[in-house]
N, C-alpha and C. Protein backbone atom coordinates (compact mmCIF):
# COMPACT_ATOMS: atom_id res chain seq x y z
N UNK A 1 110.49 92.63 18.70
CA UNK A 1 110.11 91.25 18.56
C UNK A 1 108.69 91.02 19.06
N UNK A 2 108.36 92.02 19.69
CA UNK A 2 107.07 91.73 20.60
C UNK A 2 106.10 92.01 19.76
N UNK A 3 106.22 93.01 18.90
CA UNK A 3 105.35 93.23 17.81
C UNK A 3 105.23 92.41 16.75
N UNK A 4 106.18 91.50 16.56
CA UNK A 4 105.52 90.65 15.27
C UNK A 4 104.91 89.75 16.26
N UNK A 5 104.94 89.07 17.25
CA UNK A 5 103.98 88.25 17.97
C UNK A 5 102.95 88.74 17.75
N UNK A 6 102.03 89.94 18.10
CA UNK A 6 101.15 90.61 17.60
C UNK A 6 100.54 90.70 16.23
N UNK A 7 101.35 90.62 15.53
CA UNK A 7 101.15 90.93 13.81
C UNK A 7 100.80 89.56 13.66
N UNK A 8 101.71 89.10 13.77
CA UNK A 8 101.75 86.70 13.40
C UNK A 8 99.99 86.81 14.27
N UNK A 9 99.43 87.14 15.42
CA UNK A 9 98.12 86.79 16.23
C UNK A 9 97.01 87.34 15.15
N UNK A 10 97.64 88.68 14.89
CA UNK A 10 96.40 89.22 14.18
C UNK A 10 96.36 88.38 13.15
N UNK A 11 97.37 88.09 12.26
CA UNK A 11 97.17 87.48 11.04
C UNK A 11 96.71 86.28 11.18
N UNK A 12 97.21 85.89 11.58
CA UNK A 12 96.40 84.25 12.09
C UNK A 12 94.93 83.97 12.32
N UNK A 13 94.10 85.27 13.33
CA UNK A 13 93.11 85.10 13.68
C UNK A 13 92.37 86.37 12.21
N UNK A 14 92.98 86.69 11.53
CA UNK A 14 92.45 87.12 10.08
C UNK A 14 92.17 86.21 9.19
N UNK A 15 93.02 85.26 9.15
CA UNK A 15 92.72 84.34 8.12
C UNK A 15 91.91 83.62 8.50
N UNK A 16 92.12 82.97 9.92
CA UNK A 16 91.04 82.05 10.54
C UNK A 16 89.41 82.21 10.28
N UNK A 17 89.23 83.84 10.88
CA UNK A 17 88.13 84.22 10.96
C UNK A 17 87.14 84.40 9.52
N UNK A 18 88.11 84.30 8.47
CA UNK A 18 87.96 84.89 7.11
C UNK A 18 87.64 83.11 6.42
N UNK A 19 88.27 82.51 7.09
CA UNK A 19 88.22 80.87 6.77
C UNK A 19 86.70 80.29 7.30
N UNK A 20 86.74 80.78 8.46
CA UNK A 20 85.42 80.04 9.05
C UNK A 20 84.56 80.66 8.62
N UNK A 21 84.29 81.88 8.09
CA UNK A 21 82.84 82.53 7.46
C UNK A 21 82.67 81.99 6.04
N UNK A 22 84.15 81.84 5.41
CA UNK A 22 83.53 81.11 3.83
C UNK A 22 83.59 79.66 3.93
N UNK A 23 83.94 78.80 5.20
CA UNK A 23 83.19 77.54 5.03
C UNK A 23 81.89 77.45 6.02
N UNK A 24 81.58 78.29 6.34
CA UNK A 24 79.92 78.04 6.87
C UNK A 24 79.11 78.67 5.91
N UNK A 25 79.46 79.48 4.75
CA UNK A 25 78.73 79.23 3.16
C UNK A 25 78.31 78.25 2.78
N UNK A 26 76.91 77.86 2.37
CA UNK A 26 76.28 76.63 1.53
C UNK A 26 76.93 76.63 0.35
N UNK A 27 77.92 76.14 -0.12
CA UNK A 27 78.94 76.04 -1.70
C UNK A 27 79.47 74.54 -1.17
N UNK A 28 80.06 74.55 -2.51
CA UNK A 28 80.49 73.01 -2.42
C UNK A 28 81.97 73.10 -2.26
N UNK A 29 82.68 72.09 -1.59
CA UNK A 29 84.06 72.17 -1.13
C UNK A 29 84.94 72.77 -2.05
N UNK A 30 85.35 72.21 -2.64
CA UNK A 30 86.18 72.60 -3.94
C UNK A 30 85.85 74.04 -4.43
N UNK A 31 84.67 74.89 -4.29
CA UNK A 31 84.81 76.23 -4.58
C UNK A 31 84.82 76.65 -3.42
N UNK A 32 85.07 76.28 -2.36
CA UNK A 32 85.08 77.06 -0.97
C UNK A 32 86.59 77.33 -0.86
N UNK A 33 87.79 76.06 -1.20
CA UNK A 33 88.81 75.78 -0.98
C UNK A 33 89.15 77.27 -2.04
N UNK A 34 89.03 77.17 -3.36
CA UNK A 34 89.72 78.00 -4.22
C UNK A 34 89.20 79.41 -3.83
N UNK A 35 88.18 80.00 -2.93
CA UNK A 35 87.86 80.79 -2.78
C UNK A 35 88.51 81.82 -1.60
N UNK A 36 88.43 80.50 -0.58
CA UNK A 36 89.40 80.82 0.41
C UNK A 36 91.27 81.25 0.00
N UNK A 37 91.56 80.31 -1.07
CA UNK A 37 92.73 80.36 -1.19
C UNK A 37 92.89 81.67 -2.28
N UNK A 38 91.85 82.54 -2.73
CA UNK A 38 91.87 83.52 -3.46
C UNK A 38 92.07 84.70 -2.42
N UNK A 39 91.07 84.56 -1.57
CA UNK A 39 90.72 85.33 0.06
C UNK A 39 92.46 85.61 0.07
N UNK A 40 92.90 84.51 0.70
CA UNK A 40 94.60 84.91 1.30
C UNK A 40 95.43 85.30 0.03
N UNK A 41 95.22 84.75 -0.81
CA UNK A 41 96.72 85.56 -1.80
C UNK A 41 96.22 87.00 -1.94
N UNK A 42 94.96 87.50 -2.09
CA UNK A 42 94.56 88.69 -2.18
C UNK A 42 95.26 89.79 -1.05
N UNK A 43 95.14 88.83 0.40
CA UNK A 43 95.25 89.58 1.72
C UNK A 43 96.97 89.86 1.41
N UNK A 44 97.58 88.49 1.13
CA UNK A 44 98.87 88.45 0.91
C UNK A 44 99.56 89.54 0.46
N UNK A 45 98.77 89.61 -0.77
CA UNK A 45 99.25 90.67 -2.30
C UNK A 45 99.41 92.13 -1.21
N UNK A 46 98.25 92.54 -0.38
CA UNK A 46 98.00 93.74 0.17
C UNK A 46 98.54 93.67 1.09
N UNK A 47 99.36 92.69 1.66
CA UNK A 47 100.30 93.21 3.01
C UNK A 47 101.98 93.09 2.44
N UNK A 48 101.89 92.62 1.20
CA UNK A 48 103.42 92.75 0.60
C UNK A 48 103.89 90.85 1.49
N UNK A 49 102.73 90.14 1.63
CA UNK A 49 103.91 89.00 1.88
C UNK A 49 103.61 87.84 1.06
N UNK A 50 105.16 87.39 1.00
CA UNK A 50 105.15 86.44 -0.33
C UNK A 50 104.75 84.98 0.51
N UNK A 51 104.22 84.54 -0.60
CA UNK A 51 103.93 82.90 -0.29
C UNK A 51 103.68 82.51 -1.46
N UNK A 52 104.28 81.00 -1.89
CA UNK A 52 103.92 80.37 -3.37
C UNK A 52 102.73 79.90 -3.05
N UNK A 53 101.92 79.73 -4.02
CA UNK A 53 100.72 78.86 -4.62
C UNK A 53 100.56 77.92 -3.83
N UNK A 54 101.41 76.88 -3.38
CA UNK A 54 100.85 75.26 -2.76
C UNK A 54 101.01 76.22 -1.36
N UNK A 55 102.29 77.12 -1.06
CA UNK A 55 101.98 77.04 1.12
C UNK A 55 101.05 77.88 0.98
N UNK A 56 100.03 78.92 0.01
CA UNK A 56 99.17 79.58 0.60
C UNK A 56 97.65 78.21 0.59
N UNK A 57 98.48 77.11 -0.41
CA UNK A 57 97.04 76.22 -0.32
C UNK A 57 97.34 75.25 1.13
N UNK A 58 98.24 75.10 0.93
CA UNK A 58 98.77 74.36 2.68
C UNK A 58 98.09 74.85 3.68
N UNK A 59 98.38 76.39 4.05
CA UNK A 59 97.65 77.68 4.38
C UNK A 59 96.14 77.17 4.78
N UNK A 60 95.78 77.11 3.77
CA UNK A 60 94.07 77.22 3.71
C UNK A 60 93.76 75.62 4.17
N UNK A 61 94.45 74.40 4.02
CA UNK A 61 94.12 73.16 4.44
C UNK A 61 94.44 73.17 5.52
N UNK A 62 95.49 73.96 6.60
CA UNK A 62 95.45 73.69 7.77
C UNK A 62 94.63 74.60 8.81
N UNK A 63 93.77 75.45 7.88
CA UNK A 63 92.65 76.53 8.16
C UNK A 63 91.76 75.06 8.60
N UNK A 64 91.22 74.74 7.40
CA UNK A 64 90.19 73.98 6.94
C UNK A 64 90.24 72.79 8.18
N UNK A 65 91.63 71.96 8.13
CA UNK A 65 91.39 71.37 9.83
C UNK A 65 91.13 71.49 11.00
N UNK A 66 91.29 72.83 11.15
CA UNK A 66 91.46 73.30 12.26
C UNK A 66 89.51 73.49 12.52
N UNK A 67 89.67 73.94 11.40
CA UNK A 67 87.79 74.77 11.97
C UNK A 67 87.05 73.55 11.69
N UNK A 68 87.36 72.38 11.57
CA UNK A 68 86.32 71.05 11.73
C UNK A 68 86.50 70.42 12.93
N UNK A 69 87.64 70.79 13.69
CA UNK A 69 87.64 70.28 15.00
C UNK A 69 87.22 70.91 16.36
């Protein structure tokens, strides 16, 4: 159990970190959003974990709050 705590940290601070470098890109929102949300289904696809379409965009909007505060 102690190890997915670990796995859930890394992943978390993967996406995060992967979030905050493509919105401090000069692009305009709307291609940052679909870009990011390309970023994670990609990561997704390569770690074998499933997520539909809207929670990986959920995903990326509660990225997106987080790194404006």
């Amino acid at each position: 159990m102690k190890s997915l705590g670990y796995i859930g940290a890394f992943l978390g601070g993967a996406i995060a970190g992967c979030a905050l470098g493509v919105l401090m890109a000069p692009e305009k929102g709307a291609d940052t959003r679909v870009k990011i949300t390309d970023a994670v289904e990609d990561f997704l696809k390569k770690h074998n974990i499933r997520l539909s379409r809207k929670e990986v965009g959920d995903l990326v909007d509660d990225i997106q709050d987080v790194a404006e505060e």
